[in-house]
Protein backbone atom coordinates (compact mmCIF):
# COMPACT_ATOMS: atom_id res chain seq x y z
CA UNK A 1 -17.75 69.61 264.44
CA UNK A 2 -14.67 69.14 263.08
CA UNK A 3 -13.29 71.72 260.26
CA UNK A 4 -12.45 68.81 258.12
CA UNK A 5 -16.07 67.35 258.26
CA UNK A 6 -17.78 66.09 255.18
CA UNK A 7 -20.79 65.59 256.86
CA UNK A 8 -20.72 61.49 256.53
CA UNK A 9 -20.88 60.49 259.70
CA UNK A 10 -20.95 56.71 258.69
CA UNK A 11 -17.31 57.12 257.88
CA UNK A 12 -16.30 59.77 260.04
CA UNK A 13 -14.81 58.54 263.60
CA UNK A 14 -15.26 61.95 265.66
CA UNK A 15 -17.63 62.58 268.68
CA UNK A 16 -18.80 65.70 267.40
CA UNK A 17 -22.34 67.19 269.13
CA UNK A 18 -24.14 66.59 266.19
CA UNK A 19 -23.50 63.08 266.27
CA UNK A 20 -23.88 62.97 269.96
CA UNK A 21 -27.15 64.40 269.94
CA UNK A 22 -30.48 61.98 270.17
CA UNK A 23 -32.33 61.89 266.51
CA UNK A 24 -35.52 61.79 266.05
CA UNK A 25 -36.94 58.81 264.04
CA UNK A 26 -40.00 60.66 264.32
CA UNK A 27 -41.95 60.57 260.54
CA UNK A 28 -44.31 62.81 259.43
CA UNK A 29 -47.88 61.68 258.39
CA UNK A 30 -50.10 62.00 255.26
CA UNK A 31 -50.61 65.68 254.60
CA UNK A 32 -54.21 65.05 254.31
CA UNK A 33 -54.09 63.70 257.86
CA UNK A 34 -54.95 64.98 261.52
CA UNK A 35 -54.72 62.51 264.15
CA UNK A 36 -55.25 63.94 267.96
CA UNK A 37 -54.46 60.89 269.92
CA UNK A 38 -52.53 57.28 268.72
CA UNK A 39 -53.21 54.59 271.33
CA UNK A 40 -50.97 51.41 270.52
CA UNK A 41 -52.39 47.79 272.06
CA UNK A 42 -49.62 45.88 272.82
CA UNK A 43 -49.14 42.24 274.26
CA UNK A 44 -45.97 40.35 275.08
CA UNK A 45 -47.37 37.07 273.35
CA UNK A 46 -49.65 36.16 270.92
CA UNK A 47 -53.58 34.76 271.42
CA UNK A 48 -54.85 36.82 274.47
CA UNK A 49 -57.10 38.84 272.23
CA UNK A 50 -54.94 41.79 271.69
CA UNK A 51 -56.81 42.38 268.25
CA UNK A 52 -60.23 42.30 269.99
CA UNK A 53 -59.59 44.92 272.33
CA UNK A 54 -57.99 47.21 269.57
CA UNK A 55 -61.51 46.79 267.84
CA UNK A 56 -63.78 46.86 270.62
CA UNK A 57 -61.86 50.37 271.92
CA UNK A 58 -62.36 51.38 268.36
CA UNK A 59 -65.84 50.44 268.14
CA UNK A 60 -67.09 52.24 271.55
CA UNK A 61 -64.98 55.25 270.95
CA UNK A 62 -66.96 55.83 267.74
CA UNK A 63 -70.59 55.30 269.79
CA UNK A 64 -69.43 58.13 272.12
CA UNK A 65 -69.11 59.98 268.87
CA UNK A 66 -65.88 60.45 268.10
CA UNK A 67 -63.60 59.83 264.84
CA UNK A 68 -61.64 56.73 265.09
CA UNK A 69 -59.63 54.95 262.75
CA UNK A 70 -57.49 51.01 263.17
CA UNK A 71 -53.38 50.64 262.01
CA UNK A 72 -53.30 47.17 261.89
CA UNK A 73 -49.78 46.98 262.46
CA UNK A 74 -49.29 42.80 262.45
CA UNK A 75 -48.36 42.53 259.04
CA UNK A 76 -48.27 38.93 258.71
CA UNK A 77 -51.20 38.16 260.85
CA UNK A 78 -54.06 40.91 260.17
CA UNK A 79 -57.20 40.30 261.90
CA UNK A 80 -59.14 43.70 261.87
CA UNK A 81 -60.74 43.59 258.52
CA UNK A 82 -62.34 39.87 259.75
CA UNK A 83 -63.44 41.65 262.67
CA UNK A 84 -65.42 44.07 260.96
CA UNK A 85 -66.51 42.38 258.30
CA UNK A 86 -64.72 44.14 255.62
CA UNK A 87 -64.58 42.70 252.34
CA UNK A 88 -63.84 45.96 249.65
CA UNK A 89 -60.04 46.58 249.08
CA UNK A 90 -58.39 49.96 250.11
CA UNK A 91 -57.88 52.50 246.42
CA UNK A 92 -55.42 54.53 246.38
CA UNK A 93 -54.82 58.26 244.53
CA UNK A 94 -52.78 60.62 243.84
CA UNK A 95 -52.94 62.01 246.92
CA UNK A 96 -52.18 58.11 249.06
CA UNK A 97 -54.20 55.32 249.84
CA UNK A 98 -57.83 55.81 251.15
CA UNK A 99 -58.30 53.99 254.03
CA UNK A 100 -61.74 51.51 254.38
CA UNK A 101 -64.87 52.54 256.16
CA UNK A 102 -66.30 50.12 258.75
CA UNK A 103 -70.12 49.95 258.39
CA UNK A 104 -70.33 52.79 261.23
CA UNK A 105 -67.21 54.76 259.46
CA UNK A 106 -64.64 53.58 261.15
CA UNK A 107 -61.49 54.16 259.03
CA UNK A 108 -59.29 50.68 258.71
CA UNK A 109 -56.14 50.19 256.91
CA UNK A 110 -54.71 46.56 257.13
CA UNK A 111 -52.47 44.48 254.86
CA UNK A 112 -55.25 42.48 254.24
CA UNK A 113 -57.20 45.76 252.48
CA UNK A 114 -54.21 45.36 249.33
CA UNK A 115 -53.92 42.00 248.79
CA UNK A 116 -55.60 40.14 246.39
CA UNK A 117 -57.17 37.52 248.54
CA UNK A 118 -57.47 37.31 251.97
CA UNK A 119 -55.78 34.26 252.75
CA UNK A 120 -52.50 34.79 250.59
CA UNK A 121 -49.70 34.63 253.06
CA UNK A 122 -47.36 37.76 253.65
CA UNK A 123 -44.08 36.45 253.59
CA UNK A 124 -42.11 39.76 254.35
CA UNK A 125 -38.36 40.22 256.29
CA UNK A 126 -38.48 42.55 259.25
CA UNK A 127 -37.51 45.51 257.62
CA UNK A 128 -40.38 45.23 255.04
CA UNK A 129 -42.54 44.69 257.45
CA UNK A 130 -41.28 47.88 259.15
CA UNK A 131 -41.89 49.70 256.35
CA UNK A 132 -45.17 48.75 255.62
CA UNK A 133 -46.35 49.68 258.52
CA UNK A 134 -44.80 53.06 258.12
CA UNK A 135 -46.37 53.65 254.80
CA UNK A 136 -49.32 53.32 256.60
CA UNK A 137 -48.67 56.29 258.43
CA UNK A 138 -47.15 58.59 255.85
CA UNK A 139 -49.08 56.82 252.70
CA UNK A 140 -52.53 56.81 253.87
CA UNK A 141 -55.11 59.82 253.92
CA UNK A 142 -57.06 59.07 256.86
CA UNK A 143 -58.32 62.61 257.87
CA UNK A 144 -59.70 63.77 260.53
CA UNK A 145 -59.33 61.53 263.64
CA UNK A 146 -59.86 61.72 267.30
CA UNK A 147 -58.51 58.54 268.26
CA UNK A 148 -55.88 56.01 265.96
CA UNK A 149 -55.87 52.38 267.82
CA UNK A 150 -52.63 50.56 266.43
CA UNK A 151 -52.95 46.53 266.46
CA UNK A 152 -49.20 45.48 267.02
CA UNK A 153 -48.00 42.15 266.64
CA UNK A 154 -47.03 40.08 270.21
CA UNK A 155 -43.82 40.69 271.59
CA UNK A 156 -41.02 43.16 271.50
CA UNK A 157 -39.41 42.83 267.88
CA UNK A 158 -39.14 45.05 264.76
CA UNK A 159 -42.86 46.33 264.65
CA UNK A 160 -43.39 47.64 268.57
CA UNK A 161 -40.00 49.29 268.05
CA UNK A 162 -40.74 50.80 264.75
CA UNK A 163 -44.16 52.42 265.45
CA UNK A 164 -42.61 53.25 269.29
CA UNK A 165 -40.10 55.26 267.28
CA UNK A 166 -42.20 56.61 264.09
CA UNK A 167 -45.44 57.41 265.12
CA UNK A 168 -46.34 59.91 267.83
CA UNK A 169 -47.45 57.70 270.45
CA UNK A 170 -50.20 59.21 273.07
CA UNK A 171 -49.72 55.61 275.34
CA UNK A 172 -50.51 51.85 275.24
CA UNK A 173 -52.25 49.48 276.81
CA UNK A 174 -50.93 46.14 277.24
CA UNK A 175 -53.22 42.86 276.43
CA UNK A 176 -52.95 39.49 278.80
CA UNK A 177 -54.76 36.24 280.09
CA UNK A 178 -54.06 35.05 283.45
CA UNK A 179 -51.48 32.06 282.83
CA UNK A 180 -48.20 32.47 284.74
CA UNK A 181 -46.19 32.50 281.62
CA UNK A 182 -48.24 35.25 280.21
CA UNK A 183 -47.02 37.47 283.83
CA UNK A 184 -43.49 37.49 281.90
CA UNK A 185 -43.83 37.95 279.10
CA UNK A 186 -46.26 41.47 280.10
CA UNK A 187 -43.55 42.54 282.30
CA UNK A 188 -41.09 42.35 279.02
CA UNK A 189 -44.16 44.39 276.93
CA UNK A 190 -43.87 46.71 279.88
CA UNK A 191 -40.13 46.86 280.22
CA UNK A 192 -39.71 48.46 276.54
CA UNK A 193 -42.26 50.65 277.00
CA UNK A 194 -40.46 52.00 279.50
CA UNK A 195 -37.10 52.31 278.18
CA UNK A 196 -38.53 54.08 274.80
CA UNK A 197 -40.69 56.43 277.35
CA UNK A 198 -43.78 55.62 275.93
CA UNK A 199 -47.06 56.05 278.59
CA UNK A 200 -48.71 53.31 279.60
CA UNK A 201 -52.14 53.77 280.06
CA UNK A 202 -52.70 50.13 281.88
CA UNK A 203 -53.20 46.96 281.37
CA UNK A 204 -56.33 44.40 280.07
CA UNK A 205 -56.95 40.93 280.87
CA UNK A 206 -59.27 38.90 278.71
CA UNK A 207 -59.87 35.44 279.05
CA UNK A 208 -60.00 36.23 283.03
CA UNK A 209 -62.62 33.90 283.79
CA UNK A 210 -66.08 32.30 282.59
CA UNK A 211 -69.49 32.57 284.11
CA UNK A 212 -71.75 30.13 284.35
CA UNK A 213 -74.68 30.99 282.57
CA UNK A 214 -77.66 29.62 285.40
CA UNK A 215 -75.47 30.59 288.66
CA UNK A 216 -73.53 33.36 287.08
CA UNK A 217 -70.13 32.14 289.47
CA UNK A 218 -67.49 33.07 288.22
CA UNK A 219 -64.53 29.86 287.12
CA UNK A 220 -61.12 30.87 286.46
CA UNK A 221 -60.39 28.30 283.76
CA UNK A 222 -56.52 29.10 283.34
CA UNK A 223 -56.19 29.71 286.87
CA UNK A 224 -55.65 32.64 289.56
CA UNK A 225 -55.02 35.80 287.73
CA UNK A 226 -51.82 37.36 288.88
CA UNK A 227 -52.65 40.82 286.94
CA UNK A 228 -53.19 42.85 289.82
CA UNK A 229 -49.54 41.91 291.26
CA UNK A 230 -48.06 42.86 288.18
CA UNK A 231 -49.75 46.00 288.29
CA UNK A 232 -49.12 47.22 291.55
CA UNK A 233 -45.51 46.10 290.92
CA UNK A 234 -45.10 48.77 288.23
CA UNK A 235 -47.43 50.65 289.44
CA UNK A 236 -50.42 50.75 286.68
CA UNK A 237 -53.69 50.30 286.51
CA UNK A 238 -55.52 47.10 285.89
CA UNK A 239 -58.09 48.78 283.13
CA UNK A 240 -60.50 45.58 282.81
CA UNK A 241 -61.01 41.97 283.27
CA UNK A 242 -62.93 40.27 280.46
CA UNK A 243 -64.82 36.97 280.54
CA UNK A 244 -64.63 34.29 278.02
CA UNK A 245 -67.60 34.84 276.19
CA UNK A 246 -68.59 32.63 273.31
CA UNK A 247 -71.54 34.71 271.68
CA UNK A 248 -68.96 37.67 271.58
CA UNK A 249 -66.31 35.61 270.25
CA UNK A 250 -68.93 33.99 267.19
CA UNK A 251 -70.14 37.76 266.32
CA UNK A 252 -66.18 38.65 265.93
CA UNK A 253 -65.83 35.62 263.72
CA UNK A 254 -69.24 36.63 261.78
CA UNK A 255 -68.16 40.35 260.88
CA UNK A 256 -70.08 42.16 263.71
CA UNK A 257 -68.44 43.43 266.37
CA UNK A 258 -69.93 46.63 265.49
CA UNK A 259 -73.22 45.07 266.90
CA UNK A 260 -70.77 43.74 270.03
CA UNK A 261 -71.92 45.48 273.21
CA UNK A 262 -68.97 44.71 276.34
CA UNK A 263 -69.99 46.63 279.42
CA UNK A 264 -66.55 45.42 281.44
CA UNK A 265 -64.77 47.93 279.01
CA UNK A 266 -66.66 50.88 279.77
CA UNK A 267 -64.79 51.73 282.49
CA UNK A 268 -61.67 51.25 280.39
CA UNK A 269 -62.89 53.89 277.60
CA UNK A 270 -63.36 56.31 280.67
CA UNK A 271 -59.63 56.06 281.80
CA UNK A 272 -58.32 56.36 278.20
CA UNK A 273 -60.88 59.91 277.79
CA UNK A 274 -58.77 60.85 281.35
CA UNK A 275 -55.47 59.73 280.20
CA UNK A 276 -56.05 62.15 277.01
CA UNK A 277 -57.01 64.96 278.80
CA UNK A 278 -54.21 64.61 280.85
């Protein structure tokens, strides 16, 4: 440091070790918070049912009796309170805003919770948005949980960057479909994961194939997946394949995916219990 410093660095032109030294952007949460493990679900574009998986994981993490809670990080598309049926509005205190219970107690905070109708559009700039989603980190009491599932808008912009940087990331898990554009734009998802040194716990495919309900053979409507190449290539692993299922997709439009019972995930809620204990 030099002995002239002022300690402004934004006008100060020396390459002093404190301004050489990495910063933390870390923030701290709501003192009436503990949160063990924050698992964000990522996808590099939109529509492959990155929202559904955030829920479901939410959902089946809560059956195996622990404490989970939702971030719905996309600001200007929030899906999660649809999802679960929620239609009460988040209060707030002294002490921050309470976070909604799901009907099984799943604690929710989404955009969606403070606005006055569900439909009103959120026309925000990035760095709004970016703050939003940090106040619900450091704004909102939610307690006591064992696993925080942040839904993050597609791609690689302001929101994946802010909560990669603000919020104490455990690992992701990055959301796809099996189109060869889709291959891309997941290697991009996993790409910045990578240079921010954030875990990747593996990847999801939905929308992998249907089955026919009489023969039960399986038709890959959007063609051959390519998931497992990708995988291999960096080296993760491919956590499920999901089917296109209709009745699934109706009870997520009803409200009810609480009710929702996905067996092809199981094996993915084993391999995030391992991940954590590692």
């Amino acid at each position: 440091m030099s002995e002239k410093c002022e300690h402004n660095c934004s006008s100060c032109g020396e390459s002093c070790s404190e301004r050489t030294e990495p910063q933390s952007f870390l923030l701290e949460g709501n003192a009436n918070s503990n949160i063990k493990n924050i698992i964000g679900i990522v996808s590099g574009k939109g529509g492959v049912g990155k929202s559904l998986i955030t829920s479901m994981l939410a959902v089946m993490m809560k059956k195996k009796g622990f404490e989970s809670a939702v971030l719905d990080a996309d600001i200007t598309g929030p899906s999660i309170p649809k999802a679960f049926g929620i239609e009460s509005k988040a209060l707030g205190s002294e002490l921050g805003i309470h976070p909604v219970n799901s009907k099984n107690g799943i604690k929710i905070m989404s955009i969606n919770l403070l606005l006055e109708n569900d439909t009103d559009p959120v026309i925000f700039r990035g760095p709004i948005i970016a703050g939003t989603v940090k106040q619900f980190w450091t704004d909102v009491i939610w307690g006591d949980i064992d696993y925080m599932f942040v839904d993050m808008p597609p791609g690689t912009g302001d929101v994946p960057l802010t909560v990669f940087q603000s919020l104490p990331i455990s690992g992701i898990i990055v959301v796809t479909s099996p189109q060869e554009l889709v291959s891309m734009v997941v290697t991009k998802a996993v790409k910045m994961a990578r240079m921010m040194n954030i875990p990747i716990i593996g990847i999801v495919e939905n929308m992998s194939y249907v089955e026919c309900p009489d023969c039960k053979k399986r038709i890959n409507i959007f063609g051959e997946s390519h998931i497992d190449q990708i995988a291999q290539k960096y080296e993760l692993d491919v956590l499920a394949k999901l089917p296109i299922d209709a009745q699934f997709a109706a009870s997520c439009d009803a409200g009810k995916i609480e009710d929702c019972e996905v067996p092809q995930l199981d094996g993915m809620v084993s391999k995030l219990e391992q991940f954590v204990r590692k």
